[in-house]
Protein backbone atom coordinates (compact mmCIF):
# COMPACT_ATOMS: atom_id res chain seq x y z
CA UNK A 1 84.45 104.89 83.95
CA UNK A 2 85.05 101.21 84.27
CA UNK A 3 81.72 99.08 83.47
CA UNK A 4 78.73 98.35 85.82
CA UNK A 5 78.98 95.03 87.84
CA UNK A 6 77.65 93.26 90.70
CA UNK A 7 79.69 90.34 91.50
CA UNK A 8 78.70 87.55 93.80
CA UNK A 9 81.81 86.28 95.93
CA UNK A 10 82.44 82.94 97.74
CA UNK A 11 85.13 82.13 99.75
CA UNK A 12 86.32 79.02 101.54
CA UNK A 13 90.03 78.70 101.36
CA UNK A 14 90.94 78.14 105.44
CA UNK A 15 88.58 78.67 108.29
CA UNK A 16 86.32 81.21 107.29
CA UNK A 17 83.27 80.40 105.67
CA UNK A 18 82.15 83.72 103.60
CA UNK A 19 80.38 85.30 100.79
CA UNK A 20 79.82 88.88 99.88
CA UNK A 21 78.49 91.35 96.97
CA UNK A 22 80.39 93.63 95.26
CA UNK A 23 79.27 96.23 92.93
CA UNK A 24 82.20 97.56 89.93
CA UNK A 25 84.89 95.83 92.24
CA UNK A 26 84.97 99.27 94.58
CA UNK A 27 81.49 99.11 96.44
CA UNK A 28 81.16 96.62 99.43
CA UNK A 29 77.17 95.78 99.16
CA UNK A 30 77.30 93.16 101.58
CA UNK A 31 79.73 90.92 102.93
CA UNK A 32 79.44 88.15 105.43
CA UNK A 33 82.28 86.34 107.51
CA UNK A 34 81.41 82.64 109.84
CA UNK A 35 84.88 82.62 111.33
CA UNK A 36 85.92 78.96 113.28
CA UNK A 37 89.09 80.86 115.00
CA UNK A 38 87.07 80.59 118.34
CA UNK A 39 86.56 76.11 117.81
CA UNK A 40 90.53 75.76 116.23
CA UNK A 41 92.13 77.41 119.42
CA UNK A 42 91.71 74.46 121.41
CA UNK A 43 94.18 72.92 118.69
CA UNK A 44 96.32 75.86 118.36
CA UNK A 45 95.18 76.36 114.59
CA UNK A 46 93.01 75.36 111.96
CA UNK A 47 92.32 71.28 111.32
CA UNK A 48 91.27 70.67 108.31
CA UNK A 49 89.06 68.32 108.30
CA UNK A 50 87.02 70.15 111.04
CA UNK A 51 87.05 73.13 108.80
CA UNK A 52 85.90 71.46 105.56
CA UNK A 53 82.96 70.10 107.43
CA UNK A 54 81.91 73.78 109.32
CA UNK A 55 82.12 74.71 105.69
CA UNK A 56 79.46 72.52 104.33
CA UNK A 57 77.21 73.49 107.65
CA UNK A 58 77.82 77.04 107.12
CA UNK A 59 78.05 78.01 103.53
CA UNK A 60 74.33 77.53 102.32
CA UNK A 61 72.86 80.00 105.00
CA UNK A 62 75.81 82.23 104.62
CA UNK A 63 75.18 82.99 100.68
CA UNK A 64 71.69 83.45 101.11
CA UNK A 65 72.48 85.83 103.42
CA UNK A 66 74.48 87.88 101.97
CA UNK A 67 72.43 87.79 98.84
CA UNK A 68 69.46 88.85 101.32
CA UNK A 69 71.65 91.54 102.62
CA UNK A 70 71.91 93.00 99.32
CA UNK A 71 68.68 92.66 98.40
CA UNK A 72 69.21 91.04 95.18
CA UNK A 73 68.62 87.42 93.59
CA UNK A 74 71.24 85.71 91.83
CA UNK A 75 68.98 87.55 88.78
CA UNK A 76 70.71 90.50 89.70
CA UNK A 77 74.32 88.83 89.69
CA UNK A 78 76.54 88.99 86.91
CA UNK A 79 78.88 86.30 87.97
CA UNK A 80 80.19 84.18 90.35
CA UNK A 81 83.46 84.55 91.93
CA UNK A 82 85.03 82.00 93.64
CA UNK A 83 88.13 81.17 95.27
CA UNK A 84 89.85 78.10 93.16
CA UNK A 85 93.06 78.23 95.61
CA UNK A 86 95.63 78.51 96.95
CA UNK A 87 94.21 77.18 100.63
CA UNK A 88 93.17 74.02 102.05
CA UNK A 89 92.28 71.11 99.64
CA UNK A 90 88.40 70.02 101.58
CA UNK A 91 87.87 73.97 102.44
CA UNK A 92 88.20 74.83 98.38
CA UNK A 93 86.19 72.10 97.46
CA UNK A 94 82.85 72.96 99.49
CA UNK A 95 82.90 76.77 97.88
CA UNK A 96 83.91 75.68 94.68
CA UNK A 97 81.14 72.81 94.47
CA UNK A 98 78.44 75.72 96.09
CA UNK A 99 79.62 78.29 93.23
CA UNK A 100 79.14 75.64 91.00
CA UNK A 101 75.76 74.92 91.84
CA UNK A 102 74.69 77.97 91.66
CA UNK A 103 76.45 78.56 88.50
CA UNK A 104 74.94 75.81 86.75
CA UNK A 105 71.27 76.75 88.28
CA UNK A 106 71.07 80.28 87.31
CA UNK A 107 73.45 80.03 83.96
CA UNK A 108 75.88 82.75 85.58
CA UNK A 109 79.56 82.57 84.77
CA UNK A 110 82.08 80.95 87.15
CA UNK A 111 85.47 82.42 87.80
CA UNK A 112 87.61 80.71 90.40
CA UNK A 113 90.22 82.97 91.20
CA UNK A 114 93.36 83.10 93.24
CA UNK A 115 93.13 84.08 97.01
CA UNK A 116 96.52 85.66 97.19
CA UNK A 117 95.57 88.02 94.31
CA UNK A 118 92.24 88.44 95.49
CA UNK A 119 94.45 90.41 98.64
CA UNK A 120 95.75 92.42 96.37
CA UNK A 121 92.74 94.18 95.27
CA UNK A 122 90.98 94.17 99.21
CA UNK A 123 92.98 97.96 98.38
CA UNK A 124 90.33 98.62 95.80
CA UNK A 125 87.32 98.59 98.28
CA UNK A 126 88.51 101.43 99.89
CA UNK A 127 85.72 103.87 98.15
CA UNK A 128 87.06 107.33 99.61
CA UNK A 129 90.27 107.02 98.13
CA UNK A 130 91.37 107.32 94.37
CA UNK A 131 91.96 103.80 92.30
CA UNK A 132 95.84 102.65 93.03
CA UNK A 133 98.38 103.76 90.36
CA UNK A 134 100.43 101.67 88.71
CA UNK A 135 103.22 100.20 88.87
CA UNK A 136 102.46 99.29 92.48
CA UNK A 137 103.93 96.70 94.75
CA UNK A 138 102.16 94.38 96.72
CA UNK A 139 103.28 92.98 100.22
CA UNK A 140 100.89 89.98 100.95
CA UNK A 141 101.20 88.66 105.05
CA UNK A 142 99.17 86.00 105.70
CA UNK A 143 99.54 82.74 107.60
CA UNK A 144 100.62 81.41 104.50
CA UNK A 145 102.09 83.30 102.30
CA UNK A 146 104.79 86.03 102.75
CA UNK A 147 105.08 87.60 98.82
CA UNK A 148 106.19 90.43 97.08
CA UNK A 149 104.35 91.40 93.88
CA UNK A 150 104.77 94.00 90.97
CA UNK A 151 101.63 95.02 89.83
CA UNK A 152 102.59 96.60 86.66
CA UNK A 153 98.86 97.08 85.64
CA UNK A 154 95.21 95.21 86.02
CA UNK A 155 96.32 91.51 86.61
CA UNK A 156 99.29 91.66 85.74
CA UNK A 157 101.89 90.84 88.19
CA UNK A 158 105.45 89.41 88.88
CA UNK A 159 106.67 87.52 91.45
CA UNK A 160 109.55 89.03 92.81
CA UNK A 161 110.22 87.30 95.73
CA UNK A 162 108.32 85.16 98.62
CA UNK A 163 109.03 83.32 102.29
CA UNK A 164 111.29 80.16 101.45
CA UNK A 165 109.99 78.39 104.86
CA UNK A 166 107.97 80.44 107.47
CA UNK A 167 105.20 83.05 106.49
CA UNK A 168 105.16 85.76 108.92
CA UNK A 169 101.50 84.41 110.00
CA UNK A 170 103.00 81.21 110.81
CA UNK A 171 105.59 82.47 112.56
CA UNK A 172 103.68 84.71 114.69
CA UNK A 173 101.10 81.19 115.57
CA UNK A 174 104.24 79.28 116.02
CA UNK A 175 105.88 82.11 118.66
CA UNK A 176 102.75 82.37 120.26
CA UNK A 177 102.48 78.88 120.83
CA UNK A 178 106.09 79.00 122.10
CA UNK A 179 105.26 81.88 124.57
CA UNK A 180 102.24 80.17 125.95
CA UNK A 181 99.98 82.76 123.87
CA UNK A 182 96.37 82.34 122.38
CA UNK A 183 95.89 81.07 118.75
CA UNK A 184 95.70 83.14 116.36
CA UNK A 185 98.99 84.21 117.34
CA UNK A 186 99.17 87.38 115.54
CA UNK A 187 96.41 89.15 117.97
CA UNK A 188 98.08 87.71 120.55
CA UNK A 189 101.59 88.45 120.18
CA UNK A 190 100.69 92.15 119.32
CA UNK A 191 98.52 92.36 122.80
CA UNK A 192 101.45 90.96 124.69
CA UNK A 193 104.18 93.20 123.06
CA UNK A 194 102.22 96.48 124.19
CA UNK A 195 104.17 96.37 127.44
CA UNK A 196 107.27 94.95 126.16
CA UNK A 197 110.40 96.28 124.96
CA UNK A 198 111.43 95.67 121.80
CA UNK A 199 115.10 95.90 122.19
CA UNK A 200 115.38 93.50 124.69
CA UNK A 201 116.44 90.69 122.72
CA UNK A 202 118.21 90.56 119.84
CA UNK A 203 117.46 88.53 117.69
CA UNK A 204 118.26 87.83 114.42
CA UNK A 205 116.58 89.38 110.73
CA UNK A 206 117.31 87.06 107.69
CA UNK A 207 118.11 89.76 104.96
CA UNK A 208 118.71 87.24 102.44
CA UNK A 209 120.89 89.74 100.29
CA UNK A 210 120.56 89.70 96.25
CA UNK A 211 117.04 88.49 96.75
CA UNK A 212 113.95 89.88 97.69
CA UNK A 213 112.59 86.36 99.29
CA UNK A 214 112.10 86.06 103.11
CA UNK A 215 112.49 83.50 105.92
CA UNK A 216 111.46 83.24 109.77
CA UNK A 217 112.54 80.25 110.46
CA UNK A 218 115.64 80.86 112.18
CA UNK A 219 113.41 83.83 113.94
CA UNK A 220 111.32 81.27 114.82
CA UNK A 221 114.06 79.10 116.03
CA UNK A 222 116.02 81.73 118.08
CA UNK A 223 112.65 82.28 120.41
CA UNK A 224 113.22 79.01 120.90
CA UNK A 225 116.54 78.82 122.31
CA UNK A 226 115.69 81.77 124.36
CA UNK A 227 112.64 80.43 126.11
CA UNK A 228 114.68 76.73 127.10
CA UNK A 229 117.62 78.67 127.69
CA UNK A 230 115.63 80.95 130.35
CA UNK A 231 113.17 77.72 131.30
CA UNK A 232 114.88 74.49 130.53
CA UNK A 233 113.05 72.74 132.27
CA UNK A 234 110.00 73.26 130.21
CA UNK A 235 109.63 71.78 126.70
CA UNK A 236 108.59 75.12 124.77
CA UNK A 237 105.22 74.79 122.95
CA UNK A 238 104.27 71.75 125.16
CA UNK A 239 103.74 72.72 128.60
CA UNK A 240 102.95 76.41 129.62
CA UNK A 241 106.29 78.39 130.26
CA UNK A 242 106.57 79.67 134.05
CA UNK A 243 106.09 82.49 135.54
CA UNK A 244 109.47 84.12 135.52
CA UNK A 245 109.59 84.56 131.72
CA UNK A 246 109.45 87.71 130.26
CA UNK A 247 106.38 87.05 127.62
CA UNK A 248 106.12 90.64 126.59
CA UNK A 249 109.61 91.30 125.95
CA UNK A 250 110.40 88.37 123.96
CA UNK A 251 106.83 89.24 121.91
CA UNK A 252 107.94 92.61 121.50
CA UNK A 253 111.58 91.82 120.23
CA UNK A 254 110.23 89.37 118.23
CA UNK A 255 107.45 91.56 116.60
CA UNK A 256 110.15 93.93 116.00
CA UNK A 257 112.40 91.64 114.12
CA UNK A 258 109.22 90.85 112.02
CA UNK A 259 108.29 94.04 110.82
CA UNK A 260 112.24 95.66 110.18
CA UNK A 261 112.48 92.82 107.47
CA UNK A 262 108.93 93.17 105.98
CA UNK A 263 109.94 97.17 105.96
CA UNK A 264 112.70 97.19 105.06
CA UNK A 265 112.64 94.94 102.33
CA UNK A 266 109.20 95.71 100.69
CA UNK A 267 110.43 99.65 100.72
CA UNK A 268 113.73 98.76 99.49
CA UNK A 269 111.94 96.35 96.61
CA UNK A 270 109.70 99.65 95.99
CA UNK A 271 112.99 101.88 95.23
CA UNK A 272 114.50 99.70 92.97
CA UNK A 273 110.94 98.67 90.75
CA UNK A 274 110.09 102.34 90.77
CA UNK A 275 106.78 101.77 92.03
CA UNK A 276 104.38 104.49 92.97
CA UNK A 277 102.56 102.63 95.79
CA UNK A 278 102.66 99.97 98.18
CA UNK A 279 99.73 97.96 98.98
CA UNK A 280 100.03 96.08 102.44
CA UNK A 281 97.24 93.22 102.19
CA UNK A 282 96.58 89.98 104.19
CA UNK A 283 96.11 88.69 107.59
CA UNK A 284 98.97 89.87 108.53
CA UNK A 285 98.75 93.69 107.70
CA UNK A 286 95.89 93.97 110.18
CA UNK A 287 99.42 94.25 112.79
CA UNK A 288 98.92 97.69 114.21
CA UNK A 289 103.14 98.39 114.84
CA UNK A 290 103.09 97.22 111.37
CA UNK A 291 100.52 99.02 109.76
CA UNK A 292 102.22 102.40 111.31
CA UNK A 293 105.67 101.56 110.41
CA UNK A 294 104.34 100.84 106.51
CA UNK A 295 102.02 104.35 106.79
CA UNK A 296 104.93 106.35 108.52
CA UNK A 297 107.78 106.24 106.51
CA UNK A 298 108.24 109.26 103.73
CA UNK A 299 109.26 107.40 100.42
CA UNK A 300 106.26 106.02 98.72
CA UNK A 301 102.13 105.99 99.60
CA UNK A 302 101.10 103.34 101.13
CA UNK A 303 97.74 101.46 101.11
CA UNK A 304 96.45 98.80 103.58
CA UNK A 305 92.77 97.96 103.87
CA UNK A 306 90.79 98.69 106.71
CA UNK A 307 90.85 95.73 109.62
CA UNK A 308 87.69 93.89 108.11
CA UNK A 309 89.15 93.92 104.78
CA UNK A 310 92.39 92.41 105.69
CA UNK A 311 91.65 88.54 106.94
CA UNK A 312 89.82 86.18 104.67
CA UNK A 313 87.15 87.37 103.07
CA UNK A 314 84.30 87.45 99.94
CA UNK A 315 84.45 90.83 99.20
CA UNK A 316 88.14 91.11 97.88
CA UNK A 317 87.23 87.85 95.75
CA UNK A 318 84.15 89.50 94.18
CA UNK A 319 86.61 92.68 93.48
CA UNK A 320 88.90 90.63 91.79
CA UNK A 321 85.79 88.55 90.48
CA UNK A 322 84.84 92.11 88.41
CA UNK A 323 88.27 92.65 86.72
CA UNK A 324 88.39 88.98 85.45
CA UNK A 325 84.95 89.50 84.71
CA UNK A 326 85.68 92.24 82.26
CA UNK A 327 88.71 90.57 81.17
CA UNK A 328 86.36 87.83 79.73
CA UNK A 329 87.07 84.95 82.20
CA UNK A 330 84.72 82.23 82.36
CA UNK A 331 85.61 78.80 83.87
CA UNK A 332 83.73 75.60 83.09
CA UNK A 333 81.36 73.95 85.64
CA UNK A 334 84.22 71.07 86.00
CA UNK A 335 87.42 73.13 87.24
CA UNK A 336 89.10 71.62 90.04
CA UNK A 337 90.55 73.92 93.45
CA UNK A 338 94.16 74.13 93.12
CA UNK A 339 95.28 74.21 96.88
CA UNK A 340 98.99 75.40 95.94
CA UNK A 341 98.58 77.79 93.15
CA UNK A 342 100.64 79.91 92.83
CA UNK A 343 99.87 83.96 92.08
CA UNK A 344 102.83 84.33 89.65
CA UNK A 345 105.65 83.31 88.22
């Protein structure tokens, strides 16, 4: 049986300003989430500087609370987990200097940790199901990041292959913004591709043969085309495209081209690694047409966290947060955030 923890988690790395406890990196004891999407929109995403200073309103009453959720003082805390990067530079700094306060108060440990493998192990929260076996690999979506990881066992990983422009986040923002949608764009493009049909455009998936990186930029780019070829008179992304164009199919087509190459390429990346699972993790996985078309295929068992679990939050660093714990991390009071770390090599 792995060893007793409760982990304290703080997370800052975007928009979200949360915090969380987490008991032997499986049991959620609280976990707290102040989201901004609702004050970004009207910029159609997040600006930084704006976020960095919600942050430092926010992240005071948000800790407490979650500590007060879980009925515990920091007495009861093990550690402190934080998220070191990768993310926005001002965001990382106000957790980072809060987990260090705290740390240096109450003579707890600090471990800054990596958001992108924090992901990862948002799998491990899921209490009715068995631990993941290894080796596993790891599709991380999020509005940063498209990666795919081997997990060969507990933190240890390799990098086989990531976006090379675009993340599929991004891409779906940058569509939606095309299309006329609401930020975030994934939400949005999903709601409008309900009544759309998928095969009405074709447009083009970026294999990338002999690699298992990815890229939506041309994607990206052939929406484009398509909207000032059907609307030329209206400067895509700027004004709000007329009524004639057919939002729902190009949403649809485009969500399809999205998820054949995140499919097909994470299942054929599976095959070849011999891996035994496939996590889904990330903003991104929370994509219903995606999340079936990962669950329904036959070939290999596939995990993705439940909705909650799958945008940024405190709980998936304080599961991480246990297994560096136990590794015998500690971090001293003067580490800096590292806004493009990477997860590995």
């Amino acid at each position: 049986m792995d060893q007793e923890t409760r982990i304290l988690g703080i997370e800052t790395s975007c928009d979200e300003t949360a915090a969380a406890v987490v008991e032997s990196g499986r049991h959620v004891v609280s976990n707290l989430v102040a989201s901004q999407a609702e004050l970004h929109a009207r910029y159609g995403g997040v600006f930084p500087e704006v976020a960095s200073r919600i942050h430092i309103e926010t992240i005071f009453p948000v800790v407490a609370e979650a500590l007060s959720l879980a009925h515990v003082g920091l007495d009861a805390i093990d550690a402190i987990a934080v998220t070191r990067g990768p993310g926005l530079a001002g965001s990382l700094v106000v957790g980072l200097n809060m987990a260090k306060g705290l740390a240096l108060a109450s003579g707890l440990p600090l471990l800054g940790v990596n958001h992108l493998e924090a992901h990862l192990y948002s799998t491990w929260l899921v209490e009715d199901q068995p631990t993941p076996e290894f080796p596993l690999l790891g599709l991380i979506v999020s509005g940063g990041h498209t990666e795919l990881i081997l997990m060969t066992g507990q933190l240890e990983y390799q990098r086989l292959g990531a976006t090379l422009d675009d993340a599929a986040g991004e891409a779906f923002d940058k569509v939606a913004r095309l299309l006329g949608l609401a930020y975030p764009g994934g939400p949005a493009i999903q709601t409008a591709a309900e009544n759309g049909d998928r095969t009405a455009f074709r447009f083009p998936r970026a294999w990338l043969e002999g690699t298992w990186d990815f890229s939506f930029s041309g994607l990206k780019t052939a929406v484009l085309r398509e909207v000032r070829a059907q609307q030329p008179e209206i400067e895509a992304g700027v004004e709000a495209p007329g009524p004639g164009l057919p939002i729902a199919d190009l949403a649809a087509s485009f969500q399809a081209a999205v998820i054949e190459v995140l499919v097909g390429k994470t299942m054929a990346a599976a095959k070849a690694f011999k891996a035994k699972e496939i996590l889904v993790a990330g903003g991104v996985s929370a994509n219903r047409p995606l999340r079936e078309a990962m669950v329904d295929q036959s070939d290999f068992p596939v995990r993705v966290p439940p909705l909650y679990l799958c945008t940024d939050n405190a709980a998936m660093i304080a599961a991480l947060g246990h297994w560096r714990y136990l590794a015998g991390q500690r971090d001293a009071l003067d580490i800096d955030a590292l806004p493009t770390w990477p997860l590995a090599g």
